[in-house]
C-alpha atoms as a PDB file:
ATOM      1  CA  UNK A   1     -96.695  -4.132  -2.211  1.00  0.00           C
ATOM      2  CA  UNK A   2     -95.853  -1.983   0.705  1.00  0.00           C
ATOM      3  CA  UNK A   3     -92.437  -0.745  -0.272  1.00  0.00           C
ATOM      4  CA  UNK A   4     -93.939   0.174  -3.840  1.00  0.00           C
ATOM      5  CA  UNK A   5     -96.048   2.125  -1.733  1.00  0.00           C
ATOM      6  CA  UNK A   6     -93.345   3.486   0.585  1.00  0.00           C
ATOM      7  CA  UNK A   7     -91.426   4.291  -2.555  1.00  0.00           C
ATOM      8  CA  UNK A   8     -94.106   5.678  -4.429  1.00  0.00           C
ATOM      9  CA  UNK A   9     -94.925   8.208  -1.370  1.00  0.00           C
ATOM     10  CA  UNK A  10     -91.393   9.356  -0.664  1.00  0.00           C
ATOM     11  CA  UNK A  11     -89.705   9.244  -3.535  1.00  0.00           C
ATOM     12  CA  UNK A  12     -90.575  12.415  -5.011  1.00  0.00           C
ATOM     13  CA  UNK A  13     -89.698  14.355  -2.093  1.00  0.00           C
ATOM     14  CA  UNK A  14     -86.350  12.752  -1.886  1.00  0.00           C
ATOM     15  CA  UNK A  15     -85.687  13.578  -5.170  1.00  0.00           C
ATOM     16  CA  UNK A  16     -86.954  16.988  -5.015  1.00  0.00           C
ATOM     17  CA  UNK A  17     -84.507  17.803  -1.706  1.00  0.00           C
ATOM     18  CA  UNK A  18     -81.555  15.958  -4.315  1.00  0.00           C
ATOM     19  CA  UNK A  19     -81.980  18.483  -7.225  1.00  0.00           C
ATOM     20  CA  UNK A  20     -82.545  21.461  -4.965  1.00  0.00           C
ATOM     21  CA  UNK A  21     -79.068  20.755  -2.651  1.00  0.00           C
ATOM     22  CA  UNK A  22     -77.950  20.423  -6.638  1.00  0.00           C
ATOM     23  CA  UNK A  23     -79.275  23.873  -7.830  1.00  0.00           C
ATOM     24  CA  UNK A  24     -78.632  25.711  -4.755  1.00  0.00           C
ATOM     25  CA  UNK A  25     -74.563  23.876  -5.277  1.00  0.00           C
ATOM     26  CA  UNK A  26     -74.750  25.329  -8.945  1.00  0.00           C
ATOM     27  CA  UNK A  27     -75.523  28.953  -7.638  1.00  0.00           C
ATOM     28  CA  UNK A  28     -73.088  28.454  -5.017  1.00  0.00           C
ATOM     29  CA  UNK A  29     -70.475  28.031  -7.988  1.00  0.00           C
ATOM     30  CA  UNK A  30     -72.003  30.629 -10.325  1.00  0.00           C
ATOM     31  CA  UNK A  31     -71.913  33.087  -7.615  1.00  0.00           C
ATOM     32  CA  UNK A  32     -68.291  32.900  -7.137  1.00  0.00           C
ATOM     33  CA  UNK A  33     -68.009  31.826  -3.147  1.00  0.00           C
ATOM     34  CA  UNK A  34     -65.827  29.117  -3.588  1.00  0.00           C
ATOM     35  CA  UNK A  35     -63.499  31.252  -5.549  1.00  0.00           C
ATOM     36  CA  UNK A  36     -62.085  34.159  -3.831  1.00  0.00           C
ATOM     37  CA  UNK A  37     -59.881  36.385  -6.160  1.00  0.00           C
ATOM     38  CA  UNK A  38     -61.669  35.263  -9.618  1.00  0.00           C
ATOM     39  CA  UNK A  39     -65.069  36.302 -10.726  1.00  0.00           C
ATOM     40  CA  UNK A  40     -66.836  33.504 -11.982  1.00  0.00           C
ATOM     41  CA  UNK A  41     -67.860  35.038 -15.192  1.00  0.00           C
ATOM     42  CA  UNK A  42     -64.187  35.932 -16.006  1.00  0.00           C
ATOM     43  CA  UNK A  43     -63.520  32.130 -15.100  1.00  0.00           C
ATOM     44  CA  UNK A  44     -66.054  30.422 -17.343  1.00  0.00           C
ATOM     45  CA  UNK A  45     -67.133  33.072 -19.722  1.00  0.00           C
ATOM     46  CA  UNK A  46     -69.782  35.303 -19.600  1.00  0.00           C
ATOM     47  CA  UNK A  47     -71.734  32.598 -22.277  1.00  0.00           C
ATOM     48  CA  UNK A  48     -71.549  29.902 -20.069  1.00  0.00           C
ATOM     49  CA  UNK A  49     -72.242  31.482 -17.206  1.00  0.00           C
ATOM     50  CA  UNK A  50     -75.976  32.650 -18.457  1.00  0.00           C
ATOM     51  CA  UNK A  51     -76.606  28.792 -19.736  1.00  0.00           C
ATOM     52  CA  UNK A  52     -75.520  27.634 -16.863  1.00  0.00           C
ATOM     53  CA  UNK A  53     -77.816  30.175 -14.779  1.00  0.00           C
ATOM     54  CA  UNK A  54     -80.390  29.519 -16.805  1.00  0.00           C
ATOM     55  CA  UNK A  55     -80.026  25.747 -15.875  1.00  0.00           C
ATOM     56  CA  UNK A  56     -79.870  26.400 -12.179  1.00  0.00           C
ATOM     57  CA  UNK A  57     -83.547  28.420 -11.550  1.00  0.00           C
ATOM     58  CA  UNK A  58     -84.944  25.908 -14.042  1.00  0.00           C
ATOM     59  CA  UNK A  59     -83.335  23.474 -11.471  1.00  0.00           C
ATOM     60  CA  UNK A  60     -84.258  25.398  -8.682  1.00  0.00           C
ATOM     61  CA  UNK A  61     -88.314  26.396  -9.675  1.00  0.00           C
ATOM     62  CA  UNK A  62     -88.565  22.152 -10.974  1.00  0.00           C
ATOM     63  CA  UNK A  63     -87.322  20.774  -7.678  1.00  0.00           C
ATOM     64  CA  UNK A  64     -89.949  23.341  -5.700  1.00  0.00           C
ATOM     65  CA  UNK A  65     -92.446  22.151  -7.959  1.00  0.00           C
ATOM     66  CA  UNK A  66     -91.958  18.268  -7.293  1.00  0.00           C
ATOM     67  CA  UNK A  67     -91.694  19.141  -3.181  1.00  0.00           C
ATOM     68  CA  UNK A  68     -95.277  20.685  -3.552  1.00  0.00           C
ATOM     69  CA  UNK A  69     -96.571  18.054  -5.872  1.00  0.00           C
ATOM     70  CA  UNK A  70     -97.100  20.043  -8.641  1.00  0.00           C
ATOM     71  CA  UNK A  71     -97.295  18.078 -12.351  1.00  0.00           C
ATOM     72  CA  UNK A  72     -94.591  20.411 -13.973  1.00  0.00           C
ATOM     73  CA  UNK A  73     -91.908  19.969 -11.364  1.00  0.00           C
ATOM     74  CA  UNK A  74     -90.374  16.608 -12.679  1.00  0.00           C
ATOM     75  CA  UNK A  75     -91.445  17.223 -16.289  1.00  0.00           C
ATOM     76  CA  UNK A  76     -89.343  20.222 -16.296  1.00  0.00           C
ATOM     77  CA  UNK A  77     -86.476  18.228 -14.351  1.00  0.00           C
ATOM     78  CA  UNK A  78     -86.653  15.839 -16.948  1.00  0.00           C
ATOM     79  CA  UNK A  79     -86.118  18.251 -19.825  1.00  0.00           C
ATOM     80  CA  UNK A  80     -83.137  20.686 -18.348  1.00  0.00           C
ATOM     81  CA  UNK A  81     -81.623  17.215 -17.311  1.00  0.00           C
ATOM     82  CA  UNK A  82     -81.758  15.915 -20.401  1.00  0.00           C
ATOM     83  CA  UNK A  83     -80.710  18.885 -22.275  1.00  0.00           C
ATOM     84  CA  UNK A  84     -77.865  19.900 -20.292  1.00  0.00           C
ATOM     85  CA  UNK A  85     -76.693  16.314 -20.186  1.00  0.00           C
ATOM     86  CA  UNK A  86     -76.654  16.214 -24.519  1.00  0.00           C
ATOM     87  CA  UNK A  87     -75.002  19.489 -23.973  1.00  0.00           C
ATOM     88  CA  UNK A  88     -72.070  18.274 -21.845  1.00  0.00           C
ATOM     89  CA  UNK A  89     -71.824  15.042 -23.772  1.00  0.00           C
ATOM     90  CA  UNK A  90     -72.002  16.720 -27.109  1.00  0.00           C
ATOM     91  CA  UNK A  91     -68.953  17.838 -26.056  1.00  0.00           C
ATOM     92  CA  UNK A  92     -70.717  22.240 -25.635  1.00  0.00           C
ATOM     93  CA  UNK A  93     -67.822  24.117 -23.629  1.00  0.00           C
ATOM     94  CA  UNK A  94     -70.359  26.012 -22.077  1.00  0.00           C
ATOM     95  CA  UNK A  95     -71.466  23.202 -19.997  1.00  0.00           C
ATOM     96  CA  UNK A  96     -69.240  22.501 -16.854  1.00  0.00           C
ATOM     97  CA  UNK A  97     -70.366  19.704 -14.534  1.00  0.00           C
ATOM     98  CA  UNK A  98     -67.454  17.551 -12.721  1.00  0.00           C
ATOM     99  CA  UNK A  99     -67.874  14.055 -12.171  1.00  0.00           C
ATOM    100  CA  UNK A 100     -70.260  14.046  -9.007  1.00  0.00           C
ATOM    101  CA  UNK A 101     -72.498  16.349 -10.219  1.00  0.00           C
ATOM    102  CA  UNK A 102     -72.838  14.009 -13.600  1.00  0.00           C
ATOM    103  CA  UNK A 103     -73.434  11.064 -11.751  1.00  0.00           C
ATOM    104  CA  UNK A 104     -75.901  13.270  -9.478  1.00  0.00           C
ATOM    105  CA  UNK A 105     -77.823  14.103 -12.765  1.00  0.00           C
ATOM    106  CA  UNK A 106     -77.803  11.061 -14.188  1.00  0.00           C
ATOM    107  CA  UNK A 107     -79.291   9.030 -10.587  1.00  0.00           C
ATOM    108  CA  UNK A 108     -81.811  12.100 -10.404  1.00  0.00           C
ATOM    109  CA  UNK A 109     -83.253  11.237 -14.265  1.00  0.00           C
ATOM    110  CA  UNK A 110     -82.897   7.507 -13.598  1.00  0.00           C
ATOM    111  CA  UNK A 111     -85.196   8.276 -10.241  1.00  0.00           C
ATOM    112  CA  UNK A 112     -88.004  10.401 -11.658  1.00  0.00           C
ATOM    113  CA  UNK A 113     -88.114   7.756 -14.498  1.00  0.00           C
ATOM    114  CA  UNK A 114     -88.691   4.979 -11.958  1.00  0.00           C
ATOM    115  CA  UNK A 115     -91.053   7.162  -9.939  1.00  0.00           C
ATOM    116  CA  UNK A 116     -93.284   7.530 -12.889  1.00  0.00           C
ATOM    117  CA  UNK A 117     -93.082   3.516 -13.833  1.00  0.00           C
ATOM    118  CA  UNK A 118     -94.243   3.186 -10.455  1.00  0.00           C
ATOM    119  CA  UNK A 119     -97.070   5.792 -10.852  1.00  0.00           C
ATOM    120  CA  UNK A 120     -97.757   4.305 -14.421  1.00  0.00           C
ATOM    121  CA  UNK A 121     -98.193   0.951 -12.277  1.00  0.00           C
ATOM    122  CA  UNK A 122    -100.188   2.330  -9.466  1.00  0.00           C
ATOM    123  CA  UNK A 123    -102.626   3.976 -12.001  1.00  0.00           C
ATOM    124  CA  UNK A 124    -103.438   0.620 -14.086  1.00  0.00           C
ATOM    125  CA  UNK A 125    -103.625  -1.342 -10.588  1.00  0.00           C
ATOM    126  CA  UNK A 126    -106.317   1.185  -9.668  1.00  0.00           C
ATOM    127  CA  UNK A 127    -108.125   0.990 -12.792  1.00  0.00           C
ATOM    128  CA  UNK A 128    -108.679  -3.227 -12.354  1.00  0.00           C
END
């Protein structure tokens, strides 16, 4: 019962630090810093690199809203996860993630989905 408890207390922020270290590695990318002699639009496209920027401050605004406890941060986590992750395995070239930052996606959806089976839990505990 305790570590449900423990879990159900700090796994949110956890997750919340995860996807913005994620984001703020995405904009790192986008922005071209890793890259000195190549913009990062001529690299990927100028298509990819709005859907991809697009992704990022949806990132960025969902993991400040699951750090403050707000009920649209990990809704909207959900949703650009799971879209960009059809995307990319739809096979969309405008989508690049390399294999960490896949797996990093995929643990961040599989932890907001346990987060709210424990809140789900908590919630009909509560109401007996």
């Amino acid at each position: 019962m305790r570590i449900k408890t423990l879990l159900y207390k700090y796994l949110m922020p956890l997750l919340a630090i995860i996807a913005l270290f994620l984001a703020l590695h995405d904009a790192y990318s986008l922005l071209g810093i890793n890259s000195v002699y190549i913009s990062p639009i001529d690299q990927i496209g100028v298509i990819s690199f709005i859907v991809m920027g697009v992704f990022t401050v949806f990132r960025l605004f969902s993991a400040v809203g699951m750090w403050i406890g707000a009920g649209w941060g990990a809704p909207l986590l959900i949703i650009v996860t799971v879209i960009e992750l059809v995307l990319f395995v739809g096979g969309n070239s405008h989508i690049n993630i390399q294999g960490i930052g896949l797996g990093i996606r995929v643990f961040l959806l599989l932890g907001i989905i346990f987060w709210f089976l424990l809140h789900y839990q908590k919630t009909k505990e509560e109401e007996t």
